[in-house]
PDB file of N, CA and C in Angstrom:
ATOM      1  N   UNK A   1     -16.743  -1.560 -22.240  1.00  0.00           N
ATOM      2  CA  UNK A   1     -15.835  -2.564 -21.694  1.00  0.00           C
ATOM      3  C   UNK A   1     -15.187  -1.979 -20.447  1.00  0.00           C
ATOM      4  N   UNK A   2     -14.762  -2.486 -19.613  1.00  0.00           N
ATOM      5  CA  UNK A   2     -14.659  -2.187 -17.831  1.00  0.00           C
ATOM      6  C   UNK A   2     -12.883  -2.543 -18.053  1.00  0.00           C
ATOM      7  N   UNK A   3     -12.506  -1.603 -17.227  1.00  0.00           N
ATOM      8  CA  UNK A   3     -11.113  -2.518 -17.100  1.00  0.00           C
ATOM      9  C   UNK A   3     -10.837  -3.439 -17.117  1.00  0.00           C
ATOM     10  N   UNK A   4     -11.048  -4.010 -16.078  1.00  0.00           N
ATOM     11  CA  UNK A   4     -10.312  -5.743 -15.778  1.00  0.00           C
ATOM     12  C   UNK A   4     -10.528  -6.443 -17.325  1.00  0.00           C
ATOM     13  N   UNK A   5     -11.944  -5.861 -18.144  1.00  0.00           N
ATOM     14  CA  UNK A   5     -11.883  -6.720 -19.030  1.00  0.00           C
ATOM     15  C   UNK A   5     -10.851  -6.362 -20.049  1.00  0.00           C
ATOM     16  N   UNK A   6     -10.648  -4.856 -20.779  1.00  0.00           N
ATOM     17  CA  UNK A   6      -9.429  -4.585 -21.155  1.00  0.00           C
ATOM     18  C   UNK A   6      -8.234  -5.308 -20.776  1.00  0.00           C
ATOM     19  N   UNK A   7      -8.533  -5.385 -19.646  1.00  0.00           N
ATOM     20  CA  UNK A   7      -6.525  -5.573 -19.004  1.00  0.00           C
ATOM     21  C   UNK A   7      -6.821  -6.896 -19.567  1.00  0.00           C
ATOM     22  N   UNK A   8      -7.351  -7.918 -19.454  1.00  0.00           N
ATOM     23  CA  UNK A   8      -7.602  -9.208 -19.244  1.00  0.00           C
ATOM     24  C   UNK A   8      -7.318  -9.517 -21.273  1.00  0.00           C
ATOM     25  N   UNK A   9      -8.377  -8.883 -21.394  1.00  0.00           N
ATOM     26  CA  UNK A   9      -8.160  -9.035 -23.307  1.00  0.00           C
ATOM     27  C   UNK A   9      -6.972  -8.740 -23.982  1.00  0.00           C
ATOM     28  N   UNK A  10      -6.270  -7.432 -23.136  1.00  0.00           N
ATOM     29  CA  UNK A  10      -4.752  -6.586 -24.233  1.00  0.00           C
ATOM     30  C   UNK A  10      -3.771  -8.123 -23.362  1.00  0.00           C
ATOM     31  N   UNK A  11      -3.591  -8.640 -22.058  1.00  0.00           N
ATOM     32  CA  UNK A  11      -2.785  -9.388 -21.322  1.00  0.00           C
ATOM     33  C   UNK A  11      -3.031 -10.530 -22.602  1.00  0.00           C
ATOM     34  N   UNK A  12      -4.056 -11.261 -22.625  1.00  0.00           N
ATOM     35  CA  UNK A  12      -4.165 -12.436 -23.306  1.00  0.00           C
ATOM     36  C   UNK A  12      -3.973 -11.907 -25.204  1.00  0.00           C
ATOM     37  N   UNK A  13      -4.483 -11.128 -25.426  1.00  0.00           N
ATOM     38  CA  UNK A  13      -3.484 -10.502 -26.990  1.00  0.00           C
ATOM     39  C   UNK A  13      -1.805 -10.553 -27.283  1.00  0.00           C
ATOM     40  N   UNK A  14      -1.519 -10.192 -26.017  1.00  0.00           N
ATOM     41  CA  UNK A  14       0.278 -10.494 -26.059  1.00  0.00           C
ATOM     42  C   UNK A  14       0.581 -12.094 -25.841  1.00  0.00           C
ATOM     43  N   UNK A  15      -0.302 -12.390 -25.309  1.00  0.00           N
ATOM     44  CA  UNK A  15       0.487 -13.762 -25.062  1.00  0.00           C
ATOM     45  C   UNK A  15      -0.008 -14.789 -25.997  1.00  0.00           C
ATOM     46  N   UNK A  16      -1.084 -14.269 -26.494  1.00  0.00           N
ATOM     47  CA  UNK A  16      -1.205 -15.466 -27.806  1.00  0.00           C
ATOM     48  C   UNK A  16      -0.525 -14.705 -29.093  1.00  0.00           C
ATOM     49  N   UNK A  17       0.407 -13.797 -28.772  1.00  0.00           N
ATOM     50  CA  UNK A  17       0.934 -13.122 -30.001  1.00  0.00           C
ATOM     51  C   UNK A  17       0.722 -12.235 -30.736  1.00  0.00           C
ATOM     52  N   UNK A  18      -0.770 -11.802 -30.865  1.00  0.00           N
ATOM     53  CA  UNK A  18      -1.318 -11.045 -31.764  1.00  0.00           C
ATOM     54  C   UNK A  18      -1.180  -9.530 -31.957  1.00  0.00           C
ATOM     55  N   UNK A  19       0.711  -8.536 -31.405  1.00  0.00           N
ATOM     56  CA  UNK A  19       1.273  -8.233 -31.101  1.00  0.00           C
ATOM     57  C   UNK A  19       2.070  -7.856 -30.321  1.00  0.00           C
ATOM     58  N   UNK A  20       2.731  -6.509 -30.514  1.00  0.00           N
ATOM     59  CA  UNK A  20       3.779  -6.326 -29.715  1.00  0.00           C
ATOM     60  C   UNK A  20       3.447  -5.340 -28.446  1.00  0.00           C
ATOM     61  N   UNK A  21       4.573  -5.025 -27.715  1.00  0.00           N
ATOM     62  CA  UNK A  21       3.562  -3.943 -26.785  1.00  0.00           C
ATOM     63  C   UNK A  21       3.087  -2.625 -27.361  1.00  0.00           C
ATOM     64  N   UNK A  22       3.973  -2.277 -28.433  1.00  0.00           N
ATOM     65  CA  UNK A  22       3.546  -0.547 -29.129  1.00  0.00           C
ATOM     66  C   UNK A  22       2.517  -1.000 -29.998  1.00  0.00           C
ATOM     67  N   UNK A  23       2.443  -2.198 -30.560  1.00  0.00           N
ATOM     68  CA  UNK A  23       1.292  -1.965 -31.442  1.00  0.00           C
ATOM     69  C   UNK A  23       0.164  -2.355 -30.791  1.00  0.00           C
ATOM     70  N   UNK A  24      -0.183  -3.297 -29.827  1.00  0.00           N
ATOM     71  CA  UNK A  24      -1.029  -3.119 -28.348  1.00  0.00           C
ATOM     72  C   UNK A  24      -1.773  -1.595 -28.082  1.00  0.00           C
ATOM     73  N   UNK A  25      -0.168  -1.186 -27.771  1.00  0.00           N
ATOM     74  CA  UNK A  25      -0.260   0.271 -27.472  1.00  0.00           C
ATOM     75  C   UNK A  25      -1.473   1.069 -28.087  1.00  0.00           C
ATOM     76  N   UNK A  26      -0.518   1.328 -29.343  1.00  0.00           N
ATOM     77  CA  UNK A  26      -1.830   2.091 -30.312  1.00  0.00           C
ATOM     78  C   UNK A  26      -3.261   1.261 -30.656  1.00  0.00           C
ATOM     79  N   UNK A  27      -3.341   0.252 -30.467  1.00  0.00           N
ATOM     80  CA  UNK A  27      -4.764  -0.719 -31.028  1.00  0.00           C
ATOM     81  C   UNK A  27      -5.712  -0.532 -29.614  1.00  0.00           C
ATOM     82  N   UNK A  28      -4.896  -0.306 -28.677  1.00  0.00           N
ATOM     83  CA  UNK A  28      -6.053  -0.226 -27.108  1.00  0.00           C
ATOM     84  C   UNK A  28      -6.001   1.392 -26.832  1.00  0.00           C
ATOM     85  N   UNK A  29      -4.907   1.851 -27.286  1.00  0.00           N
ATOM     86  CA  UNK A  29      -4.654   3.081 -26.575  1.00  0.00           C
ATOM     87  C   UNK A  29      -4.414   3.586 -25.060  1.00  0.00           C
ATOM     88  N   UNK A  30      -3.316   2.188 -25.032  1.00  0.00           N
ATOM     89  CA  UNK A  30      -2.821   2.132 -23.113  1.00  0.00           C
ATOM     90  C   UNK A  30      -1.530   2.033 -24.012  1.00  0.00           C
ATOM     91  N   UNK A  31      -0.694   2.759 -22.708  1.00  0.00           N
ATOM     92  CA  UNK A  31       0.791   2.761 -22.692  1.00  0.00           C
ATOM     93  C   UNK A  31       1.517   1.482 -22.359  1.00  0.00           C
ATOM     94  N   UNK A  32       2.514   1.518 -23.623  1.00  0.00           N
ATOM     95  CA  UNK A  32       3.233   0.254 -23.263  1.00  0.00           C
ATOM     96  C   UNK A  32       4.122  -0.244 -22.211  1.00  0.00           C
ATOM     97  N   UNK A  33       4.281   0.676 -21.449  1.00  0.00           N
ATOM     98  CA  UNK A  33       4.792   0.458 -19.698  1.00  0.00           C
ATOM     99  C   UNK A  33       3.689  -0.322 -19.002  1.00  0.00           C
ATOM    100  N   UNK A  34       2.231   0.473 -19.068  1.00  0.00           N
ATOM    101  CA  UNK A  34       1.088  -0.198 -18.632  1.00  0.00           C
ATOM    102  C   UNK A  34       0.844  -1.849 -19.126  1.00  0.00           C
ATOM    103  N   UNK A  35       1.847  -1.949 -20.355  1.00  0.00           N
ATOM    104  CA  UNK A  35       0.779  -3.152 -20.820  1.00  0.00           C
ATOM    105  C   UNK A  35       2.124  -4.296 -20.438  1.00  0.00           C
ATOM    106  N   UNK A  36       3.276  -3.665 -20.680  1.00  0.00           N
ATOM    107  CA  UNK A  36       4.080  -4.579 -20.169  1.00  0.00           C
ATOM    108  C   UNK A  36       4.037  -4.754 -18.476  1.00  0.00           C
ATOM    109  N   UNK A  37       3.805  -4.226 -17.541  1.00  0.00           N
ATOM    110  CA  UNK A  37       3.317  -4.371 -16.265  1.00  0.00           C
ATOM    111  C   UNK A  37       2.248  -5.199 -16.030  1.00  0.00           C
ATOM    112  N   UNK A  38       1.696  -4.829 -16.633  1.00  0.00           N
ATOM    113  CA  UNK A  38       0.163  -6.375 -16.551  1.00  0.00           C
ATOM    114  C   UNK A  38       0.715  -7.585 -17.593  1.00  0.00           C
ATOM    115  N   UNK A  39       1.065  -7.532 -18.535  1.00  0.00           N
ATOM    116  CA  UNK A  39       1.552  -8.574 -18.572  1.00  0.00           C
ATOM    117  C   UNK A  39       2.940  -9.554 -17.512  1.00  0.00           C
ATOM    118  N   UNK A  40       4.013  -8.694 -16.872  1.00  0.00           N
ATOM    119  CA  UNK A  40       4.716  -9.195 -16.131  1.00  0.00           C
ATOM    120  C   UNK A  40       3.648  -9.782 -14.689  1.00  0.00           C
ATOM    121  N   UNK A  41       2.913  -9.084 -14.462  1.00  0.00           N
ATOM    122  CA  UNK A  41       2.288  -8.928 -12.895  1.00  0.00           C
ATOM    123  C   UNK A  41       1.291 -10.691 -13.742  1.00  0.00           C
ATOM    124  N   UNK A  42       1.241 -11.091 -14.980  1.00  0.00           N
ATOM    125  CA  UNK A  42      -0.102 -12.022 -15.500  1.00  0.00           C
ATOM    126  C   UNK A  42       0.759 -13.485 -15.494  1.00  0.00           C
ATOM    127  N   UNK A  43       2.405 -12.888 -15.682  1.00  0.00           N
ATOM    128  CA  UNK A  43       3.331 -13.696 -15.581  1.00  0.00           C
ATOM    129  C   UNK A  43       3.358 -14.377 -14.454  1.00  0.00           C
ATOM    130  N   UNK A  44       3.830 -13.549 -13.223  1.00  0.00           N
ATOM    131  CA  UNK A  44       4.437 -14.166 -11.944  1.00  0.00           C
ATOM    132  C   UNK A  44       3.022 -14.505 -11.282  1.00  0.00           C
ATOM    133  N   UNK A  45       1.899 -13.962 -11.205  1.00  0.00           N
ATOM    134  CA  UNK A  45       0.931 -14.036 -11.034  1.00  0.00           C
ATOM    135  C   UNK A  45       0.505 -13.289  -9.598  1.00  0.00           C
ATOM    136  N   UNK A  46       1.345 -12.093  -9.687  1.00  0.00           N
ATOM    137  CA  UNK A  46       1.080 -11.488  -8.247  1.00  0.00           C
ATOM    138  C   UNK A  46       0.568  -9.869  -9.335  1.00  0.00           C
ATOM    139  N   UNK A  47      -0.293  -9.447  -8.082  1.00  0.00           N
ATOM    140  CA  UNK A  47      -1.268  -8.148  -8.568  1.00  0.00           C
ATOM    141  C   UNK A  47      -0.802  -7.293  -7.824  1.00  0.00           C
ATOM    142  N   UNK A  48      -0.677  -5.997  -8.109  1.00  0.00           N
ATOM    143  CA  UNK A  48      -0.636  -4.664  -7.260  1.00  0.00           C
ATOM    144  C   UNK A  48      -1.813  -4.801  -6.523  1.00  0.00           C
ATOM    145  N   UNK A  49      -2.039  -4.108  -5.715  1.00  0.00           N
ATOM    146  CA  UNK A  49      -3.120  -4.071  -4.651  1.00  0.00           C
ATOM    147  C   UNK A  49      -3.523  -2.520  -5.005  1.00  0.00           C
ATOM    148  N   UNK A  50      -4.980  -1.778  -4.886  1.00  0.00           N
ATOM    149  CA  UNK A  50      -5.069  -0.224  -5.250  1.00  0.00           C
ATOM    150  C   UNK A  50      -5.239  -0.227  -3.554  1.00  0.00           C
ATOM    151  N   UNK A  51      -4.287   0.951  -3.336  1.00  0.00           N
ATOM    152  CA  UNK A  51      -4.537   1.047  -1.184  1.00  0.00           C
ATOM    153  C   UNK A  51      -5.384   2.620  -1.777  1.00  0.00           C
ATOM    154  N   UNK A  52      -5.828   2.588  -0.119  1.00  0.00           N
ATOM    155  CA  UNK A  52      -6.943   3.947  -0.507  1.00  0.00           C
ATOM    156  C   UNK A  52      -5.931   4.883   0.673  1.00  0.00           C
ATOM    157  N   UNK A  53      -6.276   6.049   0.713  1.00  0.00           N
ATOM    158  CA  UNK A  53      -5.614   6.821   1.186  1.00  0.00           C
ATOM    159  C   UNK A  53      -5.378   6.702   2.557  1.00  0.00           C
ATOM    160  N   UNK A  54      -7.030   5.771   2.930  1.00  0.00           N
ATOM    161  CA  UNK A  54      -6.628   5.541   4.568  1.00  0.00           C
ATOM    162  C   UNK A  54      -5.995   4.608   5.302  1.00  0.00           C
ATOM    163  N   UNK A  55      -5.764   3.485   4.329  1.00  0.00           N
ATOM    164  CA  UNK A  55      -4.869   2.423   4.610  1.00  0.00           C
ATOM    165  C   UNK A  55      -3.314   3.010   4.309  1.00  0.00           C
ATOM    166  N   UNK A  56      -2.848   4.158   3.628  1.00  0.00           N
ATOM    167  CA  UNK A  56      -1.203   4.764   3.568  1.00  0.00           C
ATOM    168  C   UNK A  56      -1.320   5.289   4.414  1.00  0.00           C
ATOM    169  N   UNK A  57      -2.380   6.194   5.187  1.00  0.00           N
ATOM    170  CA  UNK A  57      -2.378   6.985   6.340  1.00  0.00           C
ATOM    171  C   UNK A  57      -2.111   5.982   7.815  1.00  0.00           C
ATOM    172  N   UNK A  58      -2.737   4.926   7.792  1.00  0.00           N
ATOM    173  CA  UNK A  58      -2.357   3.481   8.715  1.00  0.00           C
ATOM    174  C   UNK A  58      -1.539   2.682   8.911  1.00  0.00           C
ATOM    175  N   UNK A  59      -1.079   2.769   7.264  1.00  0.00           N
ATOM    176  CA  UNK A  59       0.584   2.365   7.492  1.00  0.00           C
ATOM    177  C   UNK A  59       1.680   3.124   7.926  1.00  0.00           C
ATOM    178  N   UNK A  60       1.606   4.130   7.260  1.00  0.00           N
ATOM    179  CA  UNK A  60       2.478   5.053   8.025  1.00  0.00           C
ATOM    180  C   UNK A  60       2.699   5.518   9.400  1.00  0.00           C
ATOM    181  N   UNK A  61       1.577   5.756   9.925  1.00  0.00           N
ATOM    182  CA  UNK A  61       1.488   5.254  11.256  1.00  0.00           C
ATOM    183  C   UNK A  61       1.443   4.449  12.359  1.00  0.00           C
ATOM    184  N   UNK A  62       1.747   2.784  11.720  1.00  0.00           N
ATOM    185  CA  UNK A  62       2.603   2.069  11.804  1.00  0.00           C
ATOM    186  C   UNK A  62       4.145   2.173  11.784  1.00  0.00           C
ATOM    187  N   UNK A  63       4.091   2.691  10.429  1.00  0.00           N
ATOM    188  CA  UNK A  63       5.502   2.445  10.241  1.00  0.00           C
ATOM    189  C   UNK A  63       6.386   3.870  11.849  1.00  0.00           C
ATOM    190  N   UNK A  64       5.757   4.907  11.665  1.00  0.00           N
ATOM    191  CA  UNK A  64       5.803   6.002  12.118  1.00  0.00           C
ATOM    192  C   UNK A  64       6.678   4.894  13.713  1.00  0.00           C
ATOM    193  N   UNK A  65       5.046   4.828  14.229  1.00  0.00           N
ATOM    194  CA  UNK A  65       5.757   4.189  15.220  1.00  0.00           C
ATOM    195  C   UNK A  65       6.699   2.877  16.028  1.00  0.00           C
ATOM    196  N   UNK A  66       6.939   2.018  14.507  1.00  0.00           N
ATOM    197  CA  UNK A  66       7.596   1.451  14.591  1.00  0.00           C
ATOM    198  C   UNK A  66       9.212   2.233  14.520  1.00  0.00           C
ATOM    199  N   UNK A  67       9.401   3.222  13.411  1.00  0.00           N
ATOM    200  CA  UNK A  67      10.882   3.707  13.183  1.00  0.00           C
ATOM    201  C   UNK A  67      10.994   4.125  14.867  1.00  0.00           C
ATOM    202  N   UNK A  68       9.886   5.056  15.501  1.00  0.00           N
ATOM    203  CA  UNK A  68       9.926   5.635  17.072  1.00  0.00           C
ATOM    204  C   UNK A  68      10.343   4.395  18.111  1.00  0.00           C
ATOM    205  N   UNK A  69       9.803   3.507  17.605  1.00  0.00           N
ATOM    206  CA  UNK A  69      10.567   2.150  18.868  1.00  0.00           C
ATOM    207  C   UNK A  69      12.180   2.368  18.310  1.00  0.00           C
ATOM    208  N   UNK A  70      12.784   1.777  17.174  1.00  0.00           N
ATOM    209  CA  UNK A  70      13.646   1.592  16.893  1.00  0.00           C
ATOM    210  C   UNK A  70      14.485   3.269  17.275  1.00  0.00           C
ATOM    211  N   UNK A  71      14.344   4.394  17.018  1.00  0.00           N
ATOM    212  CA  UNK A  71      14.727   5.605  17.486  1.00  0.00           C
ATOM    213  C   UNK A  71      15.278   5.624  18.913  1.00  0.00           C
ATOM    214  N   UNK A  72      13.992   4.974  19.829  1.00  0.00           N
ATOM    215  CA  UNK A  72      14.428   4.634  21.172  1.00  0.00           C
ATOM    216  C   UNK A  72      15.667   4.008  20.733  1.00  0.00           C
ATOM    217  N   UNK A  73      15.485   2.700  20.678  1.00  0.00           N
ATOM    218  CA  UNK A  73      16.507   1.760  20.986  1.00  0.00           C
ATOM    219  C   UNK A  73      18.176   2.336  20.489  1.00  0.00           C
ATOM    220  N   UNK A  74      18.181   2.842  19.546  1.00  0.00           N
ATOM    221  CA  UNK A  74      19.126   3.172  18.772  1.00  0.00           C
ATOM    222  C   UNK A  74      19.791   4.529  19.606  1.00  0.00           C
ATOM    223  N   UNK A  75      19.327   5.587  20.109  1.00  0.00           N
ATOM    224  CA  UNK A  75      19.544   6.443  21.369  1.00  0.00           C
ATOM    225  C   UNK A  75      19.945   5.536  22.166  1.00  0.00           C
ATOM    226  N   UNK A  76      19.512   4.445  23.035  1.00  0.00           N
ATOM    227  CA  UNK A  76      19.480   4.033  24.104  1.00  0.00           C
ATOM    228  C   UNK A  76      21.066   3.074  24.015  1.00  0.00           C
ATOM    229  N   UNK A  77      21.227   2.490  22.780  1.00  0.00           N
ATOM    230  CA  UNK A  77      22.371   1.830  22.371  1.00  0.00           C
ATOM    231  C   UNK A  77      23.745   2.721  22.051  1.00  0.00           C
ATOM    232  N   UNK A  78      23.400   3.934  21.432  1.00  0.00           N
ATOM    233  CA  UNK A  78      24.297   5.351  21.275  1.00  0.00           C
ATOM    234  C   UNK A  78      24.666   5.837  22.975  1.00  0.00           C
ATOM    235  N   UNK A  79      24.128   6.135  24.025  1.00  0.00           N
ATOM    236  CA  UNK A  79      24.019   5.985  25.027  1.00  0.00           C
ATOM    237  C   UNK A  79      25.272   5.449  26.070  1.00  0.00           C
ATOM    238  N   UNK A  80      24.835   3.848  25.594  1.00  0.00           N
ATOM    239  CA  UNK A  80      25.845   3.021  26.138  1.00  0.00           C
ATOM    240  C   UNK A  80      27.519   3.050  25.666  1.00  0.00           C
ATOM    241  N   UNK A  81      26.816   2.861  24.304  1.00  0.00           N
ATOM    242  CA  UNK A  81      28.628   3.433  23.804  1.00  0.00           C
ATOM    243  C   UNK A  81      29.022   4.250  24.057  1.00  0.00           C
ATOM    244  N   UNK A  82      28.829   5.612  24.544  1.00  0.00           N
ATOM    245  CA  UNK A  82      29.928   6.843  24.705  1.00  0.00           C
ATOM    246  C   UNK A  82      29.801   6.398  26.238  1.00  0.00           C
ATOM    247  N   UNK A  83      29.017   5.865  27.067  1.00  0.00           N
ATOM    248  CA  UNK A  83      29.548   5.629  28.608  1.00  0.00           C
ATOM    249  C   UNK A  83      30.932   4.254  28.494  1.00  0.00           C
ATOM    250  N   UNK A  84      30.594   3.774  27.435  1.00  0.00           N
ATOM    251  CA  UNK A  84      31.489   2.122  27.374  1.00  0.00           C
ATOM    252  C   UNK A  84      32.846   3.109  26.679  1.00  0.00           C
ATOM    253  N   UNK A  85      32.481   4.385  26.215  1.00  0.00           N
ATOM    254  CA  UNK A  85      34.160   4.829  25.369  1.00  0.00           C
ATOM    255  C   UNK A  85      34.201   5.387  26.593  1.00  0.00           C
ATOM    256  N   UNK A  86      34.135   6.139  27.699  1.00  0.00           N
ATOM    257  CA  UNK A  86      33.850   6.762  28.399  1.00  0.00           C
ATOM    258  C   UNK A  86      34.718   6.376  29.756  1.00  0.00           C
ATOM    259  N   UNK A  87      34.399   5.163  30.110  1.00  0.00           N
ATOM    260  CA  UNK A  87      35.398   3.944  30.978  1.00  0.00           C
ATOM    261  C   UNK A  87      36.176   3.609  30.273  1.00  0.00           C
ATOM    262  N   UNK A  88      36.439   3.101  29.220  1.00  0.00           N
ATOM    263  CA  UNK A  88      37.711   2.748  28.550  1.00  0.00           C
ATOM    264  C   UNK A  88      38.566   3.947  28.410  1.00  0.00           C
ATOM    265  N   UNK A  89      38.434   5.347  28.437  1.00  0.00           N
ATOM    266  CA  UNK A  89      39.377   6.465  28.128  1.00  0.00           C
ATOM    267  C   UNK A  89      40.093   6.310  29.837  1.00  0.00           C
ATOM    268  N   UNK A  90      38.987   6.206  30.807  1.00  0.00           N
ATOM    269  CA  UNK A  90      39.472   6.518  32.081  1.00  0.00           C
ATOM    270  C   UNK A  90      40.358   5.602  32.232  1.00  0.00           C
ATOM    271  N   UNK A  91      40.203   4.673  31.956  1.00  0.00           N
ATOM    272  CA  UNK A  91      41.277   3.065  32.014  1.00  0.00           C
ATOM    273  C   UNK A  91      42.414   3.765  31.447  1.00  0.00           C
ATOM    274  N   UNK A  92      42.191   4.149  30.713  1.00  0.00           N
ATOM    275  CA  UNK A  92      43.679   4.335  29.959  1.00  0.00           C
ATOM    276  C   UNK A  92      44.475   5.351  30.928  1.00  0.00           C
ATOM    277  N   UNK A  93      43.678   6.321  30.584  1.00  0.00           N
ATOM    278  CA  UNK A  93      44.311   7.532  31.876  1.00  0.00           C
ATOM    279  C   UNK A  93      44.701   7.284  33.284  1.00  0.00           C
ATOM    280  N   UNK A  94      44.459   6.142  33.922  1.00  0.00           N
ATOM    281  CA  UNK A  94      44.670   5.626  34.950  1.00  0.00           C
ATOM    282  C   UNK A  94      45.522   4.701  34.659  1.00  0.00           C
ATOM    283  N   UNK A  95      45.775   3.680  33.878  1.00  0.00           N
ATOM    284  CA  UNK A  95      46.407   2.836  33.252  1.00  0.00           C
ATOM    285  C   UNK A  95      48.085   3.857  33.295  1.00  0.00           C
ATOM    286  N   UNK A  96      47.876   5.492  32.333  1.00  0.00           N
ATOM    287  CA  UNK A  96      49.325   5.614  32.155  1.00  0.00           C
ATOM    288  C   UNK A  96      49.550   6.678  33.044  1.00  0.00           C
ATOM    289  N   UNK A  97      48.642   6.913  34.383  1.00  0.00           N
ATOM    290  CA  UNK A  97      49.108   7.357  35.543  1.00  0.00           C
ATOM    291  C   UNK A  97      50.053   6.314  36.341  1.00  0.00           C
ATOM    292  N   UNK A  98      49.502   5.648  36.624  1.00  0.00           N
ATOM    293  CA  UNK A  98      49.988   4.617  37.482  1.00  0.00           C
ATOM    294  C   UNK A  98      51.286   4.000  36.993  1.00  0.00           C
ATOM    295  N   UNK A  99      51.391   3.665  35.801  1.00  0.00           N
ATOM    296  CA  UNK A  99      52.256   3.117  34.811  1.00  0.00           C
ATOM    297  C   UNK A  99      53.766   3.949  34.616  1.00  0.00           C
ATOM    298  N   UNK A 100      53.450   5.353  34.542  1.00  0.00           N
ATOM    299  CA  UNK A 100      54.092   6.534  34.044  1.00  0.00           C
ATOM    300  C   UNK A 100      54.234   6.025  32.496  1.00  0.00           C
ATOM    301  N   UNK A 101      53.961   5.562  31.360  1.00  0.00           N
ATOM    302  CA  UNK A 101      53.984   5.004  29.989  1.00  0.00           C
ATOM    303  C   UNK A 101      53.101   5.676  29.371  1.00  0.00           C
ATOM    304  N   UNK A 102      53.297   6.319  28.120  1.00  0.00           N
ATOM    305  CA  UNK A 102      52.381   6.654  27.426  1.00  0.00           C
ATOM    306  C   UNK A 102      51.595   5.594  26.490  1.00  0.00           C
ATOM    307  N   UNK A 103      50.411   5.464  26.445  1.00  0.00           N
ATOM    308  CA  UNK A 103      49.328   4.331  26.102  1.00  0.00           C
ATOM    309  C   UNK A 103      49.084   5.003  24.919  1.00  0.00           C
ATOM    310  N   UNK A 104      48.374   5.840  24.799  1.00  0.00           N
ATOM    311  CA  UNK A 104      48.008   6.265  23.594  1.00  0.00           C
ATOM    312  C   UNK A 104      48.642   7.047  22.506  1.00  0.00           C
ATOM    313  N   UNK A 105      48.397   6.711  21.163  1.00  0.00           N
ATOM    314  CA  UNK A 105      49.467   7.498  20.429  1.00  0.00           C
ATOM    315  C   UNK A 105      48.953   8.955  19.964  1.00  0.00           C
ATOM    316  N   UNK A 106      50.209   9.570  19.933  1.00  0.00           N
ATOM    317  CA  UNK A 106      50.725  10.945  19.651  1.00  0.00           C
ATOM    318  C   UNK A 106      50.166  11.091  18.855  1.00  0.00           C
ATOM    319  N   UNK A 107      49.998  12.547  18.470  1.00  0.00           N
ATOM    320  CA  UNK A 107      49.681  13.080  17.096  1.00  0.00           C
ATOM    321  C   UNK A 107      50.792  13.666  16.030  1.00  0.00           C
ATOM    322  N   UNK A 108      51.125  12.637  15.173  1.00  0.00           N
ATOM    323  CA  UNK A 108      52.208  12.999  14.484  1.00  0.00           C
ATOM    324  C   UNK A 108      53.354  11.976  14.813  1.00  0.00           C
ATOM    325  N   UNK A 109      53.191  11.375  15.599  1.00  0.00           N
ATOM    326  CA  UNK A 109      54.302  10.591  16.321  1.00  0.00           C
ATOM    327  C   UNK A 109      54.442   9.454  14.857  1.00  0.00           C
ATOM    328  N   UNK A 110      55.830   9.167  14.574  1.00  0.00           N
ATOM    329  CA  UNK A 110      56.285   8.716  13.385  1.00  0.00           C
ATOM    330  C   UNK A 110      56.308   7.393  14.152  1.00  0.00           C
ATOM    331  N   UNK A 111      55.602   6.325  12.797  1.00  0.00           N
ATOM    332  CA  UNK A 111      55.327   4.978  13.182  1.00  0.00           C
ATOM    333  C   UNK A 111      57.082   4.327  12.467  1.00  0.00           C
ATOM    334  N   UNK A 112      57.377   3.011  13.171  1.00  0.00           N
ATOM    335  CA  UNK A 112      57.789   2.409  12.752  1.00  0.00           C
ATOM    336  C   UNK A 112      57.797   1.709  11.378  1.00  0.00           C
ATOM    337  N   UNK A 113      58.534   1.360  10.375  1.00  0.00           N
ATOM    338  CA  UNK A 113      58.497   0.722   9.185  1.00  0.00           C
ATOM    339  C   UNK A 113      58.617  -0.777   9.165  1.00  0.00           C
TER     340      UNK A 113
END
């Protein structure tokens, strides 16, 4: 007997009742994680897919260079913010030159209640 037909026979044994997953278990001699997984996957009716090593090696290298776009962008956005904190500090410093006022608060300086 071939897999699929196992899987197909222990899947349709649970669901017409004819036990549980441990006694499944021991009557096929597949683990009851295994048998409850094919039965959930017989449920919703979606299958694992088996990938071969060269399709994880393809994705990943996808993925690889997708995280590398986003890496850019994320540098390039890090970037802007310390030039955008960068003008806003000078504002200030110019702000409490000109002003003679202190803008920014102290360290330690006791807040109001």
């Amino acid at each position: 007997m071939g897999r699929e037909e196992k899987r197909t026979e222990v899947v349709a044994a649970y669901v017409k009742g004819r036990g549980s997953f441990r006694e499944l278990e021991r009557k096929y001699g597949i683990s009851g994680s295994t048998i409850h997984r094919w039965v959930k996957e017989h449920e919703t009716g979606k299958r694992r897919k088996r990938v071969s090593g060269r399709a994880v090696a393809e994705a990943m290298t996808v993925k690889e260079t997708e995280m590398s776009a986003d890496v850019k962008r994320l540098r390039k956005e890090l970037e802007e913010a310390r030039l955008y904190n960068k003008l806003l500090n000078a504002m200030i410093d110019i702000a409490e030159e000109q002003f003679e006022i202190p803008i920014r608060k102290k360290p330690g300086a006791k807040q109001p209640k």
